[in-house]
C-alpha atoms as a PDB file:
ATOM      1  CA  UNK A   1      11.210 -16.116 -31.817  1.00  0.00           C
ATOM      2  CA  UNK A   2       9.853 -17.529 -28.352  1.00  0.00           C
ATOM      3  CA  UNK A   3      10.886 -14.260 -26.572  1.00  0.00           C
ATOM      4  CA  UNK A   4       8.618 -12.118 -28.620  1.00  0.00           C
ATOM      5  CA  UNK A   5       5.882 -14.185 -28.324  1.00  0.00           C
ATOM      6  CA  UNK A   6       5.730 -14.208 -24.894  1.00  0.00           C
ATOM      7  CA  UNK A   7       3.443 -11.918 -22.836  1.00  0.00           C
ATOM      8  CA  UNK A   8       5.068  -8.898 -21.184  1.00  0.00           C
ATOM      9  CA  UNK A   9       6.670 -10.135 -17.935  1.00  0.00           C
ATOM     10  CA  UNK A  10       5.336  -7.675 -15.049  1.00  0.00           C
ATOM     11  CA  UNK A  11       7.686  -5.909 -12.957  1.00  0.00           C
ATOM     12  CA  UNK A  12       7.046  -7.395  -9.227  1.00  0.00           C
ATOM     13  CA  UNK A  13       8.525  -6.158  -6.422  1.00  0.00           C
ATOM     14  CA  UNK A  14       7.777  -8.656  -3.667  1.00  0.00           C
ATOM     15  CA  UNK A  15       6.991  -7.505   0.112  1.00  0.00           C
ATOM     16  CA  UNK A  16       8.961  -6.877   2.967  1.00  0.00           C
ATOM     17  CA  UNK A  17       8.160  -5.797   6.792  1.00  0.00           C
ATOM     18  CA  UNK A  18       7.674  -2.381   7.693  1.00  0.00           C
ATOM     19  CA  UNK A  19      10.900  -1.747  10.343  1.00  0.00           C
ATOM     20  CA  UNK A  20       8.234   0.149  12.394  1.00  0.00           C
ATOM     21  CA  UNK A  21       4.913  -1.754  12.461  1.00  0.00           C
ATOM     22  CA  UNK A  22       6.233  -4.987  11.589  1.00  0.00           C
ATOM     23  CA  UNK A  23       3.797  -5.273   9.137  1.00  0.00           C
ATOM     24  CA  UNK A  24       3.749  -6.576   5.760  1.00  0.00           C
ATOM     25  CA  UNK A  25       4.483  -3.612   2.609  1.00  0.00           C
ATOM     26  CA  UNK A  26       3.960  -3.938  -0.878  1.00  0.00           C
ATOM     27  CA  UNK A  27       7.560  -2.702  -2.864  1.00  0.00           C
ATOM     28  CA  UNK A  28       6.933  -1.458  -6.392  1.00  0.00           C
ATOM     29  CA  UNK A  29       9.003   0.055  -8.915  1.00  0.00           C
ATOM     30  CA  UNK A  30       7.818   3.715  -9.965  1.00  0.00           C
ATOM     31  CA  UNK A  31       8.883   5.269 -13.487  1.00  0.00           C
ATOM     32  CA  UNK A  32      11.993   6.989 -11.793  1.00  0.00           C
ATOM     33  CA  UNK A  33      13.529   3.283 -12.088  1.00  0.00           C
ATOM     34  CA  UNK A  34      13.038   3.760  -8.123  1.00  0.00           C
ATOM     35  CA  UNK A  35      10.910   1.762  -5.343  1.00  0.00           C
ATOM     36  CA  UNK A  36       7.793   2.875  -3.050  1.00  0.00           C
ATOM     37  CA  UNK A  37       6.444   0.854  -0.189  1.00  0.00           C
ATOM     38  CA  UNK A  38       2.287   0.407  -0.829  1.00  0.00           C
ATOM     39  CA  UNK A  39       0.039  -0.291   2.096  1.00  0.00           C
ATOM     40  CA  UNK A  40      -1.085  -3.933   0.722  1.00  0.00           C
ATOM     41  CA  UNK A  41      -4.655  -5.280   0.033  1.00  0.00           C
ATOM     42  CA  UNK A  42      -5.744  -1.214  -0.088  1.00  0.00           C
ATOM     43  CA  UNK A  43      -6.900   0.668  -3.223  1.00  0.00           C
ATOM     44  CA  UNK A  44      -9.531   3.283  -2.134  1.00  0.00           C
ATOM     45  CA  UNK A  45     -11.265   5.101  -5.084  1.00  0.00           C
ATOM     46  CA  UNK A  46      -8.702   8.025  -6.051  1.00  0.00           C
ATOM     47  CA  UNK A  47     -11.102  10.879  -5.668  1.00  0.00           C
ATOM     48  CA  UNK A  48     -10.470  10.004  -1.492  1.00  0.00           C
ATOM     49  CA  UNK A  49      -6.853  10.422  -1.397  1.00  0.00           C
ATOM     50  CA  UNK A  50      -4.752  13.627  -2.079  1.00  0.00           C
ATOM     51  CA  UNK A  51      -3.502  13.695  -5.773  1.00  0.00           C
ATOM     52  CA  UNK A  52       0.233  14.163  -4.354  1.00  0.00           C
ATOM     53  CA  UNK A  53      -0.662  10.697  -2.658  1.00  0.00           C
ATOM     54  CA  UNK A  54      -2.690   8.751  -4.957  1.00  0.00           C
ATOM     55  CA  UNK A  55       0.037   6.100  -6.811  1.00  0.00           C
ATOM     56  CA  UNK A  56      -1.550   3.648  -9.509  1.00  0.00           C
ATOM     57  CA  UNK A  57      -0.368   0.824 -11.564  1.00  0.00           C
ATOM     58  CA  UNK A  58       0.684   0.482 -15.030  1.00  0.00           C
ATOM     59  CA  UNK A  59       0.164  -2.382 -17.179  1.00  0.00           C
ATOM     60  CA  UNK A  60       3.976  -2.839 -16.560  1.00  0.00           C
ATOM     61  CA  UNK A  61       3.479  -3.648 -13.083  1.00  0.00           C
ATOM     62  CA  UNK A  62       5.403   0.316 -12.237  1.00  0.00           C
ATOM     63  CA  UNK A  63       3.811   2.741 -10.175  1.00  0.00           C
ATOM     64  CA  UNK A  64       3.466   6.368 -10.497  1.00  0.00           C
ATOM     65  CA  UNK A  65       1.793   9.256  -9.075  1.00  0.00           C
ATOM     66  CA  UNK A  66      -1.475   9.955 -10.480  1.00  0.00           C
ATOM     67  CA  UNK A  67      -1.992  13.944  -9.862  1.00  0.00           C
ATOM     68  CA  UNK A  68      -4.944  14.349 -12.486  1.00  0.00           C
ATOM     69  CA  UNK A  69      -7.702  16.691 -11.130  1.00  0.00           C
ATOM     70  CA  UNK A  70     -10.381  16.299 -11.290  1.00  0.00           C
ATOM     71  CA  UNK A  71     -10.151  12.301 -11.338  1.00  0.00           C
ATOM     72  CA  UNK A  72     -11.856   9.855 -12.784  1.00  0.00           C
ATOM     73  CA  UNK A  73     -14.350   8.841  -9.677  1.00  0.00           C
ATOM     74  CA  UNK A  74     -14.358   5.106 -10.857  1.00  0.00           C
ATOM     75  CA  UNK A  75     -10.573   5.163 -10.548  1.00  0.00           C
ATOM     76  CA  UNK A  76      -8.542   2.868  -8.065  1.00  0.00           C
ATOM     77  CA  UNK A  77      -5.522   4.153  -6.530  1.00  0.00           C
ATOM     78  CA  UNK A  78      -2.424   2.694  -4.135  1.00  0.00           C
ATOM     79  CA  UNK A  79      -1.233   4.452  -0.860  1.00  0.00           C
ATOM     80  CA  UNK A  80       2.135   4.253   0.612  1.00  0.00           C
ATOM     81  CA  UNK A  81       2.533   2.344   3.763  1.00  0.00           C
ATOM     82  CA  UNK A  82       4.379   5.025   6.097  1.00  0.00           C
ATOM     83  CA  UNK A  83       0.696   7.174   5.462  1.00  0.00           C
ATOM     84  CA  UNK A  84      -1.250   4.319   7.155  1.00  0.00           C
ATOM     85  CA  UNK A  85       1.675   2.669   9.589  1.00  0.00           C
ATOM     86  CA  UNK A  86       0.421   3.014  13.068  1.00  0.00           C
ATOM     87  CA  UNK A  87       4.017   3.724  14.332  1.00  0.00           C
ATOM     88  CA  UNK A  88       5.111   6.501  11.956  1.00  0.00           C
ATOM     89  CA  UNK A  89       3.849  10.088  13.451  1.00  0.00           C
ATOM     90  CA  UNK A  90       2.013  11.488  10.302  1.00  0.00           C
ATOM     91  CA  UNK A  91      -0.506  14.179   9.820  1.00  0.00           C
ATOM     92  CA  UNK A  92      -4.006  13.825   9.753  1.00  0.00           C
ATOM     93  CA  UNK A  93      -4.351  13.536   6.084  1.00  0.00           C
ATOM     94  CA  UNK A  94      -7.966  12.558   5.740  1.00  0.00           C
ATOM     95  CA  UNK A  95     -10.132  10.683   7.463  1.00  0.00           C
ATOM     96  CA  UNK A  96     -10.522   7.752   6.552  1.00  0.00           C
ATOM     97  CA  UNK A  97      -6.390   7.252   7.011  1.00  0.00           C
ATOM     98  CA  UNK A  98      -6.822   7.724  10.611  1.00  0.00           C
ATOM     99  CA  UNK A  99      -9.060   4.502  10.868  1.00  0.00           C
ATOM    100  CA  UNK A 100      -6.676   2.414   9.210  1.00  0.00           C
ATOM    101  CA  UNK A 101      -3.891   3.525  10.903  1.00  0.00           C
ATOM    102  CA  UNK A 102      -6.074   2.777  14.160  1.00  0.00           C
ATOM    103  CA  UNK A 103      -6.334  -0.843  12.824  1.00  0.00           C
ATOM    104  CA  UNK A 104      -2.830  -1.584  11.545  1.00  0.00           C
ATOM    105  CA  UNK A 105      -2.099  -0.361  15.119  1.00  0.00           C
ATOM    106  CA  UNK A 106      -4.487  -3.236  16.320  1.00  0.00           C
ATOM    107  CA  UNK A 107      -2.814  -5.526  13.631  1.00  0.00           C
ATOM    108  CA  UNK A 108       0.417  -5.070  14.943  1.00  0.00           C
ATOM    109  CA  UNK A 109      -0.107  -5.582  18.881  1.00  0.00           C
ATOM    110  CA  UNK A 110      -2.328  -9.026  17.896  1.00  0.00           C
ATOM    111  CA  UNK A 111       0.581  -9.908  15.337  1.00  0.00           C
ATOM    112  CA  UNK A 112       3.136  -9.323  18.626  1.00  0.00           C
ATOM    113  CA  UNK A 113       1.586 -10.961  20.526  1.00  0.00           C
ATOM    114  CA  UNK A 114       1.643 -14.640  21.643  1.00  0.00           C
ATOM    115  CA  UNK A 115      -1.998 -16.280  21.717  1.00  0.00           C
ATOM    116  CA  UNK A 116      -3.844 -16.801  24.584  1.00  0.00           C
ATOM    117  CA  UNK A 117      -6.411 -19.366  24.366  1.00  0.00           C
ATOM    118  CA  UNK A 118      -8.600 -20.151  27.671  1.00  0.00           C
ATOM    119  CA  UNK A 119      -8.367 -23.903  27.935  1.00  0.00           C
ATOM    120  CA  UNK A 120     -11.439 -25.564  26.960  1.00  0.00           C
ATOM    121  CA  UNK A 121     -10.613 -28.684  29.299  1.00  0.00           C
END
């Protein structure tokens, strides 16, 4: 029976580089047996993000969009990457989305480039 005793195995989707930014994305299977790229390390409080937008996590480890209105303030919700990647031109959605995309902008030009240390000799 070792199968069925096991704990649900979640459904992980790994990361891969954003072909724009060059930054890291989260991929994560949605309930359409289908994949979104999340901005990673980002889950803002769903009552800040549009309910078209606003994609949470299932015990499963699957993704879906979470339209409910009014939401549950306390809530946590995921954001794709292409809303906050610095190279994609994208509507001012709200505000807060501008000043991450400012900073993934940032990101990517210190990620770019090479280091530049002043000697301390």
């Amino acid at each position: 029976m070792g199968a069925l005793e096991e704990e649900p195995r979640l459904l992980g989707g790994g990361q891969s580089r954003c072909p724009y930014c060059g930054l890291l994305q989260d991929r994560a299977a949605t309930l359409e047996q289908d994949w979104v790229l999340l901005e990673p390390d980002m889950a803002p409080l769903v009552h800040t993000v549009p309910a078209e937008h606003r994609w949470i996590v299932l015990s499963d480890g699957r993704v879906t969009v979470y339209g409910v209105c009014p939401p549950d303030p306390s809530q946590r919700c995921r954001i794709e990457h292409r809303l906050a990647c610095s190279e994609q031109p994208l509507p001012d959605l709200w505000p807060w989305l501008t000043t991450l995309r400012g900073e993934n902008a940032r990101r990517s030009e210190r990620q770019a480039a090479p280091e530049a240390w002043p000697d301390a000799g």
